[in-house]
N, C-alpha and C. Protein backbone atom coordinates (compact mmCIF):
# COMPACT_ATOMS: atom_id res chain seq x y z
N UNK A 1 11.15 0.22 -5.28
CA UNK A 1 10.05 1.11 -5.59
C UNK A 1 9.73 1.92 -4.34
N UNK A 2 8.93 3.34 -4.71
CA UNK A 2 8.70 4.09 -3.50
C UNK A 2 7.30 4.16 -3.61
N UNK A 3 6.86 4.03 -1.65
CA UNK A 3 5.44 3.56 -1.59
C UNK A 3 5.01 5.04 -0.49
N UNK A 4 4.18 5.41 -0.74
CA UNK A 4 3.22 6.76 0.49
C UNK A 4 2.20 5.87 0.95
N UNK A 5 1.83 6.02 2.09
CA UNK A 5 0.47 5.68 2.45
C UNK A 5 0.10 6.97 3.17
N UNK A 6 -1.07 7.48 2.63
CA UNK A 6 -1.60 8.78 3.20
C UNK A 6 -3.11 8.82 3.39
N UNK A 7 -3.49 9.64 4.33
CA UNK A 7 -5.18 9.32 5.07
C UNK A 7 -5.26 10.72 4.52
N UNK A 8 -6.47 11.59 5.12
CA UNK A 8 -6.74 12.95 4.50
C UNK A 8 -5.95 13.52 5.59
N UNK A 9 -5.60 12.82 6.81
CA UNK A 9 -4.93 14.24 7.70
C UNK A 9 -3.71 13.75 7.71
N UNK A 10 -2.57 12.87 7.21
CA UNK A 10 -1.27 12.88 7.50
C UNK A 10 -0.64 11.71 6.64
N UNK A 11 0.60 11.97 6.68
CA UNK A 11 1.27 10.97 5.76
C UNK A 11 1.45 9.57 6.97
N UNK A 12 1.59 8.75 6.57
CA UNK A 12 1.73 7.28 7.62
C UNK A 12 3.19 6.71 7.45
N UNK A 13 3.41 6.68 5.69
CA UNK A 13 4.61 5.88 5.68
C UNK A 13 5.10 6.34 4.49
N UNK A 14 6.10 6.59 4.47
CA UNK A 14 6.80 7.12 3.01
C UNK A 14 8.36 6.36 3.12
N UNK A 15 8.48 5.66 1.99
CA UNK A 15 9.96 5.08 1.75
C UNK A 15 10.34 3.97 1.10
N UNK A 16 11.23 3.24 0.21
CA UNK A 16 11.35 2.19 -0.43
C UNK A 16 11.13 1.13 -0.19
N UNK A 17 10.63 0.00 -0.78
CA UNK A 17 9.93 -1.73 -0.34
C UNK A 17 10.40 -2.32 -1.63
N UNK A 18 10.36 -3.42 -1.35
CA UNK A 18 10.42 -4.21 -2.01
C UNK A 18 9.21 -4.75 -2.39
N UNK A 19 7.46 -4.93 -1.42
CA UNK A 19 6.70 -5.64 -2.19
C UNK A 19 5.57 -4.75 -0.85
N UNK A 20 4.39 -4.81 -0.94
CA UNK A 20 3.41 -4.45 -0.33
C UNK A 20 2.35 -4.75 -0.95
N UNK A 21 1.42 -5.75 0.49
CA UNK A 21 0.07 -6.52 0.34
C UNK A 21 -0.87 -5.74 0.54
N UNK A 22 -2.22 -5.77 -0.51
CA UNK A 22 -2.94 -4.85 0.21
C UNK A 22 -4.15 -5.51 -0.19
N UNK A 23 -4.94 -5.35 0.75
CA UNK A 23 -6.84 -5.67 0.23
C UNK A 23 -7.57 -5.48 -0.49
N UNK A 24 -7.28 -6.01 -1.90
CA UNK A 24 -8.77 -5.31 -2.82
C UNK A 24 -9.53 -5.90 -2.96
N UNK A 25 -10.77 -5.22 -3.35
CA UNK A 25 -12.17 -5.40 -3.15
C UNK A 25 -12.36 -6.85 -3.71
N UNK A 26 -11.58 -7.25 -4.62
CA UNK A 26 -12.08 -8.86 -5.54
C UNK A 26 -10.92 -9.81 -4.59
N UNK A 27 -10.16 -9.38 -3.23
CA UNK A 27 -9.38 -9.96 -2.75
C UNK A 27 -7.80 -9.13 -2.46
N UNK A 28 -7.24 -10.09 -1.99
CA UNK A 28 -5.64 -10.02 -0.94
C UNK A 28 -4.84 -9.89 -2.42
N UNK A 29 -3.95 -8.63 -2.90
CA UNK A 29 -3.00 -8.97 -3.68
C UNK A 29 -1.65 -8.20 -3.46
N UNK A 30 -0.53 -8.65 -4.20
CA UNK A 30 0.59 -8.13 -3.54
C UNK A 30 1.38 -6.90 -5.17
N UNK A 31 2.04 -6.22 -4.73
CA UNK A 31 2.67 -5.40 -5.67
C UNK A 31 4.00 -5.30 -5.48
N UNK A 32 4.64 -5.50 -6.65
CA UNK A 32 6.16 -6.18 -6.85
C UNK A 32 6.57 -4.78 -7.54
N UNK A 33 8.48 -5.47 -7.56
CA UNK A 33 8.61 -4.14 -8.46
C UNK A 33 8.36 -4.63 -10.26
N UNK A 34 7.75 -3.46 -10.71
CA UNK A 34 7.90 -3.57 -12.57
C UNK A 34 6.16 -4.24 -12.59
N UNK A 35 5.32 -4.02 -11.46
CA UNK A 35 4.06 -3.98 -11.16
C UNK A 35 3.55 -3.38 -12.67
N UNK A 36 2.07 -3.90 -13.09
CA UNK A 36 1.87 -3.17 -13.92
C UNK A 36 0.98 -2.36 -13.73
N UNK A 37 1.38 -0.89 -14.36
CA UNK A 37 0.47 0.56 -13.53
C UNK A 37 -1.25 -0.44 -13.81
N UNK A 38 -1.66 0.40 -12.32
CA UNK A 38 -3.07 -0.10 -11.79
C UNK A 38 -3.61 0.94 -11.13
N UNK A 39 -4.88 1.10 -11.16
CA UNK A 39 -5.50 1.99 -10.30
C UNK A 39 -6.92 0.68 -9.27
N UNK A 40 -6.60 0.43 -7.77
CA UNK A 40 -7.81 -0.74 -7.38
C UNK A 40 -8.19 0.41 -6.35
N UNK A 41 -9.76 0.05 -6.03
CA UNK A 41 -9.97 0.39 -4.91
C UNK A 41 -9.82 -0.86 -3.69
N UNK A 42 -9.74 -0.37 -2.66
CA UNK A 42 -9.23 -1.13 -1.20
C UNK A 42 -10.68 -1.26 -0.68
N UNK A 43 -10.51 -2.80 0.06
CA UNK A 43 -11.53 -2.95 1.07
C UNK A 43 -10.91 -2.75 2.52
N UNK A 44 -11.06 -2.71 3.77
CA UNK A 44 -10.53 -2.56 4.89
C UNK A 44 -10.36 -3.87 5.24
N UNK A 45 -9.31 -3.60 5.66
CA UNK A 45 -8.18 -4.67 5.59
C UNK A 45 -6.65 -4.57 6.68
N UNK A 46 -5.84 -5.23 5.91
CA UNK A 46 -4.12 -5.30 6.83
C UNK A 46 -3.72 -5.38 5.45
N UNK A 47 -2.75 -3.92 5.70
CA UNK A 47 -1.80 -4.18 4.47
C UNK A 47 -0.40 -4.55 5.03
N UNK A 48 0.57 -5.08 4.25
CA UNK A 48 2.32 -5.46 4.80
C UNK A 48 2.85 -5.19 3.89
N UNK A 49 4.09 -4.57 4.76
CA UNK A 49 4.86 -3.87 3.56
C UNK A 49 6.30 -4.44 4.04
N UNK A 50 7.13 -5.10 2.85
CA UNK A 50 8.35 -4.95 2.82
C UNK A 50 9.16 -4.45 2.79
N UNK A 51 10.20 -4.05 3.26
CA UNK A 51 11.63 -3.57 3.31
C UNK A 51 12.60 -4.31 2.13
N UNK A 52 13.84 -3.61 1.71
CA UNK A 52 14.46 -4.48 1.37
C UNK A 52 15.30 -5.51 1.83
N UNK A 53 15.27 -5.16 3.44
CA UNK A 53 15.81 -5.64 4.41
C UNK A 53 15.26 -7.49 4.71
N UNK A 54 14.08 -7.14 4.29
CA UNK A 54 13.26 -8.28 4.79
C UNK A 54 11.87 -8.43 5.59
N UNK A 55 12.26 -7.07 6.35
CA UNK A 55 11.28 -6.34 7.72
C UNK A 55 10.03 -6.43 7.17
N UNK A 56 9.23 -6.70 7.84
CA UNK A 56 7.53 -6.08 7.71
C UNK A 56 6.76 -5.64 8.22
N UNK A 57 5.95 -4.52 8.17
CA UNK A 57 5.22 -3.31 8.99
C UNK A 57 4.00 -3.73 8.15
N UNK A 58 3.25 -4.12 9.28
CA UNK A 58 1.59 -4.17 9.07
C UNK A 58 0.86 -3.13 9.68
N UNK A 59 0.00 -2.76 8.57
CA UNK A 59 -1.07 -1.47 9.00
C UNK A 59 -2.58 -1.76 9.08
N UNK A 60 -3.63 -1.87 9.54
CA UNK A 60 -4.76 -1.82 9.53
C UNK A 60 -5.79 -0.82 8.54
N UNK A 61 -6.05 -0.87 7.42
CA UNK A 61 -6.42 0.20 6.92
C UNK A 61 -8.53 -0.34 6.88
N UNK A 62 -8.73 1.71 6.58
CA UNK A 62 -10.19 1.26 6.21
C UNK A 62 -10.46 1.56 4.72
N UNK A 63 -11.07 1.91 3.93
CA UNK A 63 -11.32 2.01 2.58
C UNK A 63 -10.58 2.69 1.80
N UNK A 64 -9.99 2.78 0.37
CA UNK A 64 -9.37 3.58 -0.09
C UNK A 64 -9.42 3.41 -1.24
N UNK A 65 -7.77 3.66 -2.06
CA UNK A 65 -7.55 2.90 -3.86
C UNK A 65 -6.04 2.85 -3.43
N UNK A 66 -5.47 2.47 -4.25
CA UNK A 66 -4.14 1.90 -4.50
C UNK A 66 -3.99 2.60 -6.05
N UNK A 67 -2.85 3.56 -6.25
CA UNK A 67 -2.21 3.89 -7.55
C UNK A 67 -0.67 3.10 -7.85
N UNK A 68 -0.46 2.49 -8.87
CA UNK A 68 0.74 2.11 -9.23
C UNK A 68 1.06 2.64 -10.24
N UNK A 69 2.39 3.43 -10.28
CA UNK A 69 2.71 4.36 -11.43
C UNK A 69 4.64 4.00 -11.95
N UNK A 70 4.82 3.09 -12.72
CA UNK A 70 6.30 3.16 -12.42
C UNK A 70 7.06 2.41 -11.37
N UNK A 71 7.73 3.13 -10.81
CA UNK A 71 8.21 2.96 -9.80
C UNK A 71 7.37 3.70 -8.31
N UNK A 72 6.31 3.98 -8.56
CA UNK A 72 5.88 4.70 -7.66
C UNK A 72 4.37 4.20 -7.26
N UNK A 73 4.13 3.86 -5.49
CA UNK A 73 3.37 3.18 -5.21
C UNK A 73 2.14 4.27 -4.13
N UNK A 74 0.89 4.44 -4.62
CA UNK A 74 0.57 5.07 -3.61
C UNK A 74 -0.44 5.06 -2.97
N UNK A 75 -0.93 4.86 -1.44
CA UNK A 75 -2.16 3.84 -0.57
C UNK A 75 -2.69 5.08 -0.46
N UNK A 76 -3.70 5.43 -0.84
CA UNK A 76 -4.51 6.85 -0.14
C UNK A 76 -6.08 6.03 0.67
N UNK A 77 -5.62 6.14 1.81
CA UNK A 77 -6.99 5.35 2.69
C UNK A 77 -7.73 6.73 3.86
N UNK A 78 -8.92 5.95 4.25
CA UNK A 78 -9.72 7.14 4.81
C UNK A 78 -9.06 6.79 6.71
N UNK A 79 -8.83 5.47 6.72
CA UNK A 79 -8.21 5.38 8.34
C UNK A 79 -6.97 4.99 8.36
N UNK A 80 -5.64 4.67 9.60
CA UNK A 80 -4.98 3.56 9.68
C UNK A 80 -4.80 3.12 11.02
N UNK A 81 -4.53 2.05 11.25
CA UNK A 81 -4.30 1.81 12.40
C UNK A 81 -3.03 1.33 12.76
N UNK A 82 -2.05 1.87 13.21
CA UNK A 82 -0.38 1.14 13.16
C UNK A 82 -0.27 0.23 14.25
């Protein structure tokens, strides 16, 4: 699946994963592939994102939502911190 994470001034991360954790407001949950489309809002948090490799890149985020569409994953937050 392909994931964006974007703030209002720049894109952060754009490219395929296998799974990415992120903070919502009722708690910590993770998104797989064949996810079922969701729209959450985010609390500020650490999101991790998988590779298919295995790799994981943790980000610091502050408030946002999370769209799941398909195959298509997308973090729109107001901060990040890499």
């Amino acid at each position: 699946m392909n994931l964006v994470v974007l703030t209002p001034s720049r894109q952060i991360f754009e490219g395929e994963i296998t799974s990415v954790k992120v903070p919502g407001i009722s708690g910590q949950f993770e998104i797989l592939k064949g996810h079922a489309p969701i729209v959450s809002a985010l609390e500020q948090g650490v999101i991790t994102v998988r590779d298919a490799v295995g790799s994981s890149q943790t980000y610091g985020i502050t408030k946002g939502f999370v769209e799941v569409l398909g195959k298509e994953v997308a973090l729109l937050v107001q901060e990040v911190e890499v």
